[in-house]
Protein backbone atom coordinates (compact mmCIF):
# COMPACT_ATOMS: atom_id res chain seq x y z
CA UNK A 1 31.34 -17.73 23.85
CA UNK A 2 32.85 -19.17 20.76
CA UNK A 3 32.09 -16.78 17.97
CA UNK A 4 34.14 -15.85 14.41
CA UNK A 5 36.00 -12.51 14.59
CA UNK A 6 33.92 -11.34 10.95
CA UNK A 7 30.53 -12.40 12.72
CA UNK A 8 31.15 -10.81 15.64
CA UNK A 9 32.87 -7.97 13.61
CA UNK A 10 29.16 -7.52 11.67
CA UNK A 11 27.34 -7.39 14.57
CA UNK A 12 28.77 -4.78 17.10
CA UNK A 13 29.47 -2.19 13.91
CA UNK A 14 26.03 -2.57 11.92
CA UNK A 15 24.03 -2.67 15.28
CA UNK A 16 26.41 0.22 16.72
CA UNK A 17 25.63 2.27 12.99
CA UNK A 18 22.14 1.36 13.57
CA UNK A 19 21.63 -1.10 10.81
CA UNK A 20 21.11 -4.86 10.74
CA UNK A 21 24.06 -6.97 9.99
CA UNK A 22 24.17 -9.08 7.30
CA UNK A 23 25.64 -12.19 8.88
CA UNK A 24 25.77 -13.95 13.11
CA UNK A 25 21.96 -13.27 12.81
CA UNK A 26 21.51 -16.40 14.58
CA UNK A 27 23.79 -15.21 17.52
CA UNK A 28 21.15 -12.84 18.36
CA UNK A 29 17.79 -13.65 17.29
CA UNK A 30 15.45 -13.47 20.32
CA UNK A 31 12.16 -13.70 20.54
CA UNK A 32 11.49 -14.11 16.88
CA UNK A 33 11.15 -18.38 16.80
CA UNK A 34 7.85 -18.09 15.05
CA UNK A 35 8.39 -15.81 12.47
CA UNK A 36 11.25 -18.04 11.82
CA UNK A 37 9.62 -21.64 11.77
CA UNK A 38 6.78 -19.61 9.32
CA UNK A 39 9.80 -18.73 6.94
CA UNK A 40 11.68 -21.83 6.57
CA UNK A 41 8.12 -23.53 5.97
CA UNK A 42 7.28 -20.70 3.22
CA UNK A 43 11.10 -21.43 1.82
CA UNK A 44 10.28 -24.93 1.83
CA UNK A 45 7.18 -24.77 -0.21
CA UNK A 46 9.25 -22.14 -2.91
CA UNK A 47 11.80 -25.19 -3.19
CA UNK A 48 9.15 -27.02 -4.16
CA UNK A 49 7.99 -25.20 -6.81
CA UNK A 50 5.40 -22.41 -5.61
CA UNK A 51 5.90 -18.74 -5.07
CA UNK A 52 4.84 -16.65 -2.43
CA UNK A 53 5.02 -12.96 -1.10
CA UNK A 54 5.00 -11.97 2.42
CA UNK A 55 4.26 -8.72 4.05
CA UNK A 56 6.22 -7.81 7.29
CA UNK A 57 4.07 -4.74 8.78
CA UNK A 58 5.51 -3.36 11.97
CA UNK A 59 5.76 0.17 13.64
CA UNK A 60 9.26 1.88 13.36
CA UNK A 61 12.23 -0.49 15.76
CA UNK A 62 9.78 -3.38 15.53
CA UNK A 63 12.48 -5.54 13.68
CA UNK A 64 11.40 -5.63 9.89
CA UNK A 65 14.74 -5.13 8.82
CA UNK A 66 15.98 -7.62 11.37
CA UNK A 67 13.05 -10.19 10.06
CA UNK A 68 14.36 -9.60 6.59
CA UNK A 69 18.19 -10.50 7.35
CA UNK A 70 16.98 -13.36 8.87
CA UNK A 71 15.03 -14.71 6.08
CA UNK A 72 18.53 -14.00 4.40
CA UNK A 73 20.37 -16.37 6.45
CA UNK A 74 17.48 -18.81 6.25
CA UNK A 75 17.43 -18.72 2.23
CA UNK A 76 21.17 -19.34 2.45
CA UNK A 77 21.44 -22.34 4.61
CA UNK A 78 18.82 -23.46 2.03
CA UNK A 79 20.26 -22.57 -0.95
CA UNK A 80 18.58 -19.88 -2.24
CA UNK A 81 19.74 -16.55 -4.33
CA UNK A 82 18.80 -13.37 -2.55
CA UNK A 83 18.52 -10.15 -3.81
CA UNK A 84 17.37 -6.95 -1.39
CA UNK A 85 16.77 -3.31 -2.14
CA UNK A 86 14.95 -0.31 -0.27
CA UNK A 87 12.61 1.62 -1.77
CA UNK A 88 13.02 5.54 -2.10
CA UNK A 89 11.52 8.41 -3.80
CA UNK A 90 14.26 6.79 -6.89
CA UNK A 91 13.27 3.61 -6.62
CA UNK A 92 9.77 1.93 -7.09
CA UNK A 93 8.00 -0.76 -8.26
CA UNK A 94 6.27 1.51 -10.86
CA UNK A 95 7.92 5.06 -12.63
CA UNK A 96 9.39 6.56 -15.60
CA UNK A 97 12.44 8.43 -16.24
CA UNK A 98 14.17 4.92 -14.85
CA UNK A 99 12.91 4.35 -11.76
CA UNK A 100 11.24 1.25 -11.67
CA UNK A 101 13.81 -0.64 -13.57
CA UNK A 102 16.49 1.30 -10.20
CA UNK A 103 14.83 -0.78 -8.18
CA UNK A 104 15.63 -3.92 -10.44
CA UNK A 105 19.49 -2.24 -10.54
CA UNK A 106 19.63 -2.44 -7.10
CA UNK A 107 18.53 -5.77 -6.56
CA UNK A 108 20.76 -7.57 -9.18
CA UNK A 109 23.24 -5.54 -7.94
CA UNK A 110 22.91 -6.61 -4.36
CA UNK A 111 22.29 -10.14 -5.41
CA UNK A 112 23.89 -12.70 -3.06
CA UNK A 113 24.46 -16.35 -2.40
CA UNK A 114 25.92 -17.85 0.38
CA UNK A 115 29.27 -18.15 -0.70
CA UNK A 116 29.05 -14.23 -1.31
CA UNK A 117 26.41 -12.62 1.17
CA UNK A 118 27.62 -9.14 0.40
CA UNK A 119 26.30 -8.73 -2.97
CA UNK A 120 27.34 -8.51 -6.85
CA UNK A 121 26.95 -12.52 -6.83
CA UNK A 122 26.31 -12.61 -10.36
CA UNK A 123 29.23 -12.97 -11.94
CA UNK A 124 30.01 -15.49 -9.55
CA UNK A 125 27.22 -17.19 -10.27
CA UNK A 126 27.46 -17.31 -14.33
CA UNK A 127 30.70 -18.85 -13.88
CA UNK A 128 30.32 -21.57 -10.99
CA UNK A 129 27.51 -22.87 -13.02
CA UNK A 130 29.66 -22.70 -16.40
CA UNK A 131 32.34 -24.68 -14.34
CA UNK A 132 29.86 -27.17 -13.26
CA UNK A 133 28.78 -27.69 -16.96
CA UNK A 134 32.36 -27.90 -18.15
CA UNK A 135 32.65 -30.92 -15.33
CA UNK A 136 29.60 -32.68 -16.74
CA UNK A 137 30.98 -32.62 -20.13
CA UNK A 138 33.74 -33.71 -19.38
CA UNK A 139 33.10 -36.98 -17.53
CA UNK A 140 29.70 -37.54 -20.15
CA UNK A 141 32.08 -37.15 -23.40
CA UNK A 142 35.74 -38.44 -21.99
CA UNK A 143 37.32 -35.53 -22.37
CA UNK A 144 40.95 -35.68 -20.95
CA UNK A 145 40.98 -31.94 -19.66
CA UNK A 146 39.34 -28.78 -20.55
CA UNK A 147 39.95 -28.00 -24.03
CA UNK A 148 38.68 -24.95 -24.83
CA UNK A 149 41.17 -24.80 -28.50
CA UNK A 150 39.25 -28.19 -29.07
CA UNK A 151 35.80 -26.84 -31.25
CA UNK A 152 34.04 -29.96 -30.58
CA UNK A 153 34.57 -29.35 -26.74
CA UNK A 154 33.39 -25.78 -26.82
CA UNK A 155 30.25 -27.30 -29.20
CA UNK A 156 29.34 -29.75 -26.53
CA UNK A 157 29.18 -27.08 -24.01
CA UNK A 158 26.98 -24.59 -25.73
CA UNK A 159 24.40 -27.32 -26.42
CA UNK A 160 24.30 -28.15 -22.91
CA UNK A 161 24.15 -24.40 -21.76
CA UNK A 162 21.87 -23.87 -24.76
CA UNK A 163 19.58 -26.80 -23.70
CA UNK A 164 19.23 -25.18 -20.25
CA UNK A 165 18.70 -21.73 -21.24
CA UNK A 166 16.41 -22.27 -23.89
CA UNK A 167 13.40 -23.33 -21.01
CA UNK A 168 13.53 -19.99 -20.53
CA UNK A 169 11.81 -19.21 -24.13
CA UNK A 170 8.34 -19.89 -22.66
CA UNK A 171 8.30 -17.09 -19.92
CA UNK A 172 8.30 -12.82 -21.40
CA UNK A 173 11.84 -11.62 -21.87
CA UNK A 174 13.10 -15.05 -21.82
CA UNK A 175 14.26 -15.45 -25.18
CA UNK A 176 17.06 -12.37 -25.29
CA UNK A 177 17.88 -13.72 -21.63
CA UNK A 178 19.39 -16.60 -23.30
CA UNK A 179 21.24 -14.71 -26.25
CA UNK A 180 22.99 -12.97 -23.09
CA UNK A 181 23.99 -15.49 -21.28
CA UNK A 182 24.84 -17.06 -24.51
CA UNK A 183 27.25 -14.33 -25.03
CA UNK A 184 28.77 -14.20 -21.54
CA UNK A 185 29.89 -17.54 -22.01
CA UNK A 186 31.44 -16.55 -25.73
CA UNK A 187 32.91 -13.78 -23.62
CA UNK A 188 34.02 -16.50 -20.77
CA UNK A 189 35.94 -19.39 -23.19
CA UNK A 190 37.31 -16.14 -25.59
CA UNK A 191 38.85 -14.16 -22.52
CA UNK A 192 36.50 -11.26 -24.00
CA UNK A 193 36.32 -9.79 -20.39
CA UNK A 194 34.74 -7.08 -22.38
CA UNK A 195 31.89 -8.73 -23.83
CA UNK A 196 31.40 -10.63 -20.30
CA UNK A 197 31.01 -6.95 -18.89
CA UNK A 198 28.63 -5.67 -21.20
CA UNK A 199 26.82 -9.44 -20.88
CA UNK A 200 26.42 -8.44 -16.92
CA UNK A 201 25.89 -4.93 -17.45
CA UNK A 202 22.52 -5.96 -19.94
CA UNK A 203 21.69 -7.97 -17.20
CA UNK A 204 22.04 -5.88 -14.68
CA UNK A 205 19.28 -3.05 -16.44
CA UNK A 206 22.16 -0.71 -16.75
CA UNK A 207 21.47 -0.19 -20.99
CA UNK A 208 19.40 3.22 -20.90
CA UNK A 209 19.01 2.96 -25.06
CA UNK A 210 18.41 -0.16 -27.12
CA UNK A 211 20.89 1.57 -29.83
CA UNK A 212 23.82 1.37 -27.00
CA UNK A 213 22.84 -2.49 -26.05
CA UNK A 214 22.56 -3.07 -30.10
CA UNK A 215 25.74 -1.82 -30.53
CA UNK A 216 27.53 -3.69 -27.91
CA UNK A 217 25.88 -6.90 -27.80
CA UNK A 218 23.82 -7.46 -31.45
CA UNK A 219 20.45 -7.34 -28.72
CA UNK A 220 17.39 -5.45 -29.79
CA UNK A 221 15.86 -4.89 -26.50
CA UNK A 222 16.83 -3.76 -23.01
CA UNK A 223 15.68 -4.05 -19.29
CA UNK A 224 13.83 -0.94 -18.92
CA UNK A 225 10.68 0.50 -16.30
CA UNK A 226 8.16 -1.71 -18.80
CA UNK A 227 9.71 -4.89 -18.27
CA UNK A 228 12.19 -5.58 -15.03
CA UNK A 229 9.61 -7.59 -13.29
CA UNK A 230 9.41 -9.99 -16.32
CA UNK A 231 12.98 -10.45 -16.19
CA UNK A 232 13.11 -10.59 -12.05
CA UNK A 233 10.51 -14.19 -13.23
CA UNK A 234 13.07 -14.82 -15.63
CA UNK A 235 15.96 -14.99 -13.22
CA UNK A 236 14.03 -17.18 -10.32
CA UNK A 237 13.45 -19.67 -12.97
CA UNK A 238 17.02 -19.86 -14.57
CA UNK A 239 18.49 -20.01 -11.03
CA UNK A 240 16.25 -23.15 -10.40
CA UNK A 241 17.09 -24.42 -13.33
CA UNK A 242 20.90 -24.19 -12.74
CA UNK A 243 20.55 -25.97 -9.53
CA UNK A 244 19.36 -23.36 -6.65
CA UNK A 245 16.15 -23.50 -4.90
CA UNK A 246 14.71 -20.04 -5.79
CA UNK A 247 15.14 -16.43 -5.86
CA UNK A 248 14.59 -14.78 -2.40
CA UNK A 249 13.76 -10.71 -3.45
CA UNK A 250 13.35 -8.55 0.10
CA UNK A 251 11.88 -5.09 -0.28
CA UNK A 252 11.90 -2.20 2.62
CA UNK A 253 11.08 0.66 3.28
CA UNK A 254 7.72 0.57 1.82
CA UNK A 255 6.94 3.82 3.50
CA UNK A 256 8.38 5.79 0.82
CA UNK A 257 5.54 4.43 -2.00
CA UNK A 258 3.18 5.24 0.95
CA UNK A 259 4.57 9.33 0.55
CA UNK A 260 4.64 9.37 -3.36
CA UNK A 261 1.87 12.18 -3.68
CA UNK A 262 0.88 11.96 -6.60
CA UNK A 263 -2.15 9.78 -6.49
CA UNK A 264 -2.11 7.90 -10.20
CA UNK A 265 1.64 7.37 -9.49
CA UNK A 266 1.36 5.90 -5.72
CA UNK A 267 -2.36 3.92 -7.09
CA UNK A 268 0.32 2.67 -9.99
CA UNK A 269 2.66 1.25 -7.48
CA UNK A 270 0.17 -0.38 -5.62
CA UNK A 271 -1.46 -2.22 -9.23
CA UNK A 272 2.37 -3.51 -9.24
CA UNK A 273 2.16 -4.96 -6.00
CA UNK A 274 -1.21 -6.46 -7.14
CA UNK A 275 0.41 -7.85 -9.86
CA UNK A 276 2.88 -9.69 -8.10
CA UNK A 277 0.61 -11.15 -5.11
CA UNK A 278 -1.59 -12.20 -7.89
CA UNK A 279 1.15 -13.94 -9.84
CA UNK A 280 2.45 -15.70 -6.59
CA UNK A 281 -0.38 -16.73 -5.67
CA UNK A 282 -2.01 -18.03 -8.70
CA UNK A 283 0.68 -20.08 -9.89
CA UNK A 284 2.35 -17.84 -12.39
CA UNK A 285 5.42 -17.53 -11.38
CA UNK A 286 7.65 -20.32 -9.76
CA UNK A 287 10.77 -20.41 -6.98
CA UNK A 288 10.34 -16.42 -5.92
CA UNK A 289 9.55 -15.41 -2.53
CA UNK A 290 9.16 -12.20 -2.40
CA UNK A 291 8.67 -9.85 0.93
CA UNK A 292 8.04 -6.16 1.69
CA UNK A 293 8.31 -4.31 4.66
CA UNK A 294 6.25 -1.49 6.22
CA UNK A 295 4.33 0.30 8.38
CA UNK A 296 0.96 0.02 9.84
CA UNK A 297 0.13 3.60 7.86
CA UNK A 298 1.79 1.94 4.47
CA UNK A 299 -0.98 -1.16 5.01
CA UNK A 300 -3.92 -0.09 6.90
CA UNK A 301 -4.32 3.74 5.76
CA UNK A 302 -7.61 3.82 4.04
CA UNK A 303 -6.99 7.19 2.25
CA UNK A 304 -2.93 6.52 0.91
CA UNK A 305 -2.21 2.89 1.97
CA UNK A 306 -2.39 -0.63 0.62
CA UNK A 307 -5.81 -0.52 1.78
CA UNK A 308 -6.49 2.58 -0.09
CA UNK A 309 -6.69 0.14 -2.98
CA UNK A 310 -10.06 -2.11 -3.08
CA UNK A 311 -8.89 -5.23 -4.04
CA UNK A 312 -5.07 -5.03 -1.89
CA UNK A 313 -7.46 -4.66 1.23
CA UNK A 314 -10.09 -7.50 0.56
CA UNK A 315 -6.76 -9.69 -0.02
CA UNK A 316 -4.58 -8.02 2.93
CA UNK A 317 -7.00 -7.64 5.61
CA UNK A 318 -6.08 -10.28 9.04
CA UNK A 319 -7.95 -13.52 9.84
CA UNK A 320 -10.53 -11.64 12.46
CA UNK A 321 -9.87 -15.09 14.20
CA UNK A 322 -6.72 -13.60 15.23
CA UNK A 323 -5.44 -12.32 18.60
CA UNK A 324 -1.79 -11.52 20.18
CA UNK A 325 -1.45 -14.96 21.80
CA UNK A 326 -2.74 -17.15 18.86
CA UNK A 327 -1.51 -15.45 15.38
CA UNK A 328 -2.09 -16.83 11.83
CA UNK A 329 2.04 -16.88 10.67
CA UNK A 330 0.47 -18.61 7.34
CA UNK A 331 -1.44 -15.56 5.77
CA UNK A 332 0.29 -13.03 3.43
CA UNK A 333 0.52 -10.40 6.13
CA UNK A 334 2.96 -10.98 9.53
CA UNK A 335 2.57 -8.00 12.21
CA UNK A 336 5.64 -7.43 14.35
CA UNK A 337 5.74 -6.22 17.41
CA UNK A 338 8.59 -4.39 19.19
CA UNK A 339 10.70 -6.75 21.49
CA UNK A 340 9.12 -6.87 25.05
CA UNK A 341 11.21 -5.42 27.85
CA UNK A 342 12.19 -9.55 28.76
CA UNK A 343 13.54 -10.22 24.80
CA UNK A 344 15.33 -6.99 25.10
CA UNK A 345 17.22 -7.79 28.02
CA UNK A 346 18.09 -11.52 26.49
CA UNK A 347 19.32 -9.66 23.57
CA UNK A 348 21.66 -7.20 25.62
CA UNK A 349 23.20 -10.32 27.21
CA UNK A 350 24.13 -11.76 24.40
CA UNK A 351 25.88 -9.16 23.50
CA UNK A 352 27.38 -9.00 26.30
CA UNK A 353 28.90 -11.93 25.68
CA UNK A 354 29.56 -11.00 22.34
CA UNK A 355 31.44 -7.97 22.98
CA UNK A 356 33.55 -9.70 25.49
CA UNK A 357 34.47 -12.55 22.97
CA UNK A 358 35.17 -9.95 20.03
CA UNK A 359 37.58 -7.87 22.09
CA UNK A 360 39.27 -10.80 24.14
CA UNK A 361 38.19 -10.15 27.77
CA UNK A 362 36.22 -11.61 31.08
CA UNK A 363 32.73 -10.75 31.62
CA UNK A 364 32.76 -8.17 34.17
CA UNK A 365 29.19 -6.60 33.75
CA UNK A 366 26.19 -8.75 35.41
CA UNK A 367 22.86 -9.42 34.82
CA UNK A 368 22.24 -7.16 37.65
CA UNK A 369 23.96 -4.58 35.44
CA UNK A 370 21.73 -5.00 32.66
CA UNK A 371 18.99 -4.99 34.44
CA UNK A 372 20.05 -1.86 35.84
CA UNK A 373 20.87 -0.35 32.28
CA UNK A 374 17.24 -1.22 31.47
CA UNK A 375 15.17 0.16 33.95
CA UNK A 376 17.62 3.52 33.45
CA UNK A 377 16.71 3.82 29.89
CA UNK A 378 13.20 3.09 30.14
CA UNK A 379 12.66 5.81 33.07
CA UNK A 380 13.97 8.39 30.56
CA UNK A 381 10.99 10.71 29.77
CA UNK A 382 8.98 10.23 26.77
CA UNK A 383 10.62 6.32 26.93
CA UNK A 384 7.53 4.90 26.23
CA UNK A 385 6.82 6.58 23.06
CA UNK A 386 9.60 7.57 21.82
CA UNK A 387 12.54 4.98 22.89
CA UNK A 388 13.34 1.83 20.27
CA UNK A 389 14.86 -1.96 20.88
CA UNK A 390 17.63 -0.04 18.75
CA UNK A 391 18.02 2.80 20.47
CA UNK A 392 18.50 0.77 23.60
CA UNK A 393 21.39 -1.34 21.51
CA UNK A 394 23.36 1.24 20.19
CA UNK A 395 23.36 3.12 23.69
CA UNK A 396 24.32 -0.67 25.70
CA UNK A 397 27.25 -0.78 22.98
CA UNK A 398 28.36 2.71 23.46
CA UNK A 399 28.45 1.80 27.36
CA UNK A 400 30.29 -1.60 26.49
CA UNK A 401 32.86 0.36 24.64
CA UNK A 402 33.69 3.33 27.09
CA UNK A 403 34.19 0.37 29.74
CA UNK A 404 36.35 -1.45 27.34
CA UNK A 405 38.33 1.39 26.16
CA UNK A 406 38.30 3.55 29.46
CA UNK A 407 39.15 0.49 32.61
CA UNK A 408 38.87 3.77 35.34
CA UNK A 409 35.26 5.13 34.37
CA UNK A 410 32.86 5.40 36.85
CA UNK A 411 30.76 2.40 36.45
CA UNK A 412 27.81 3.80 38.15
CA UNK A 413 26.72 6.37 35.56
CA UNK A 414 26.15 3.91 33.49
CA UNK A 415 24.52 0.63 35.69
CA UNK A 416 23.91 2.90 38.85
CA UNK A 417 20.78 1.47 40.51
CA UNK A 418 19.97 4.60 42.21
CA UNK A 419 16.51 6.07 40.64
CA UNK A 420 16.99 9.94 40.94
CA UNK A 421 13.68 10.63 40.28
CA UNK A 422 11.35 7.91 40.68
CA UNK A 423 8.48 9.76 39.27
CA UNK A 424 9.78 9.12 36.17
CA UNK A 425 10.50 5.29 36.31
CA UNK A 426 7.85 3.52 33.83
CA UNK A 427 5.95 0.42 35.23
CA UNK A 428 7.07 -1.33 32.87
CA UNK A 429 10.73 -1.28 34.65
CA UNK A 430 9.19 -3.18 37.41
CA UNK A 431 9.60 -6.29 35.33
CA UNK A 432 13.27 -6.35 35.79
CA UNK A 433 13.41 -6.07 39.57
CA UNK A 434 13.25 -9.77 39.81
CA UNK A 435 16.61 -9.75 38.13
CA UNK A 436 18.11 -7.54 40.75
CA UNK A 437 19.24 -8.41 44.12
């Protein structure tokens, strides 16, 4: 298996720390084709100039994470900006004391393009596109090289940055968006890494006080808990404007605005969420897709949930045309299911192979093995409720790593196909005995 040493690297250490990596999704998506055709087609319709949101509702180890690192890689093969954050008892889409405009923190701060899929991409992104102006102005005015002691060179930029920025005017928060990035690119042709800093930093929703951001960058507002989402419409615009197809924003961990317990609070959140499916959906926003992920409870829980909220529900509710073998991908909500016992073992072989490629040695372990390794987990008591897809990974990975590390261990306490106690063995292990033998 041909495979880079960092993918591979991702992969066994986020899967072994029970997390998703962020890159070599593709090496192990199974059973998931769907989901995936329904996001590239969503993706395809943001380039184009709409905006949707997308709900990924799933029981715990059902892959919501998973689905949202693969929308990721999707965006970035199609040249989108991503930004991700989780939501906790800090961060939500509505609160005071700062913690609505955390949650906008967190996602500048994790924002990522392909070039740089592991976050604080904005910088990065300011200045590629400040390059690519510098280019154009170049070959449009004859320039013989970049002259930024030449005042006529500088002019010609800032009108072209300036003409580009100032499309931003129409949308809320729009207009001191522009003085910003104005003043990053003072701060970029005047080696003022200082002002650049503070530039980002505004950006960022970092100011706390409108005296502080006054003080360092002649601005009379801020980002603040009133206002993030504004700029969030600002930033999908100016990225489409500056040559990128959209602005990808994942949420997870929804479960924690389903446990705020205050009532007006958690009913707040959910007028946010409102707001944005409303904007997305209406045409009020272009080139953001946005998605959120969480659990049956956070949607379908009459008394605390999404559908707690009368008009959430008569918007979120499923096509009742819908069954498990012919789903409606299209609609705002996608239910995931765990991966059946058949994906699982697909997934385990590849990394398999993975494992064997990282670490530089032949395949010794069998399909027989893994099948083996299967039924063994799934015969553990309380398997069936209890026992996730991830569980299973991190435990094949241990198992791959004592063998690897330890060439004398008894390879039959870990693929022995000896049932001690068949009372215990689920059905559902059945379905690998076709594998055996």
């Amino acid at each position: 298996m041909k495979i880079k040493k960092r993918d591979s690297t991702a992969i066994l250490n986020s899967l072994a720390g029970g997390v998703v990596p962020n890159r070599g999704i593709h090496y192990i998506m199974v059973g998931r084709t769907e989901e995936a055709e329904q996001i590239l087609k969503d993706l395809n319709n943001v380039k184009n100039g709409s905006s949707i949101i997308k709900f990924f509702i799933g029981p715990f180890g059902s892959g919501k994470s998973f689905i949202q690192a693969l929308t990721q890689q999707i965006a970035f093969k199609n040249n989108f900006v991503v930004a991700k954050a989780d939501f906790t008892p800090e961060r939500r889409l509505y609160g005071s004391d700062g913690r609505a405009v955390a949650l906008y923190t967190e996602l500048i701060k994790n924002l990522s393009i392909s070039s740089k899929p592991d976050g604080n991409a904005l910088g990065n992104i300011l200045e590629k596109w400040i390059s690519e102006i510098q280019t154009q102005v170049l070959q449009e005015k004859d320039y013989g090289a970049i002259e930024f002691d030449n005042p006529e060179f500088v002019k010609d930029i800032e009108t072209k940055i300036y003409s580009i920025v100032t499309n931003m005017d129409e949308l809320s928060g729009g207009y001191d968006f522009a003085r910003i990035i104005t003043l990053y690119f003072k701060g970029y042709i005047e080696d003022n890494t200082e002002l650049q800093r503070c530039s980002l930093r505004w950006l960022r929703g970092e100011y706390r006080t409108k005296t502080e951001a006054k003080n360092d960058l002649g601005v009379r507002t801020i980002i603040d808990d009133n206002n993030y989402y504004e700029y969030l419409k600002v930033i999908a615009k100016f990225v489409r404007q500056i040559g990128y197809s959209g602005l990808v924003v994942n949420l997870d961990e929804a479960i924690n605005l389903y446990k705020i317990t205050h009532s007006q609070s958690r009913e707040k959140n959910y007028e946010s969420i409102l707001k944005i499916y409303n904007d997305t959906l209406q045409g009020n926003v272009e080139g953001l897709y946005i998605t959120i992920g969480g659990t049956p409870e956070f949607l379908e829980d009459e008394r605390r949930g999404l559908f707690s909220y009368g008009a959430l529900k008569r918007r979120l509710e499923s096509n009742k045309f819908e069954t498990k073998e012919h789903r409606d991908l299209s609609q705002p909500v996608i239910k995931l299911t765990p991966l059946n016992q058949n994906d699982t073992f697909v997934l385990l072989t590849k990394l398999r192979d993975i494992h064997a490629a990282h670490y530089g040695y032949e395949l010794t372990i069998s399909k027989e093995d893994i099948a083996s390794f299967l039924k063994k987990e799934y015969a553990r008591p309380g398997a069936n409720e209890n026992l996730t897809v991830g569980d299973i990974i991190r435990n094949f990975l241990g198992a791959l790593n004592i063998l690897y590390q330890n060439p004398d261990y008894d390879r039959n306490k870990i693929f022995s196909k000896e049932e001690e106690n068949t009372e215990q063995v689920s059905p559902m292990t059945s379905r690998f005995a076709k594998l055996e033998g």
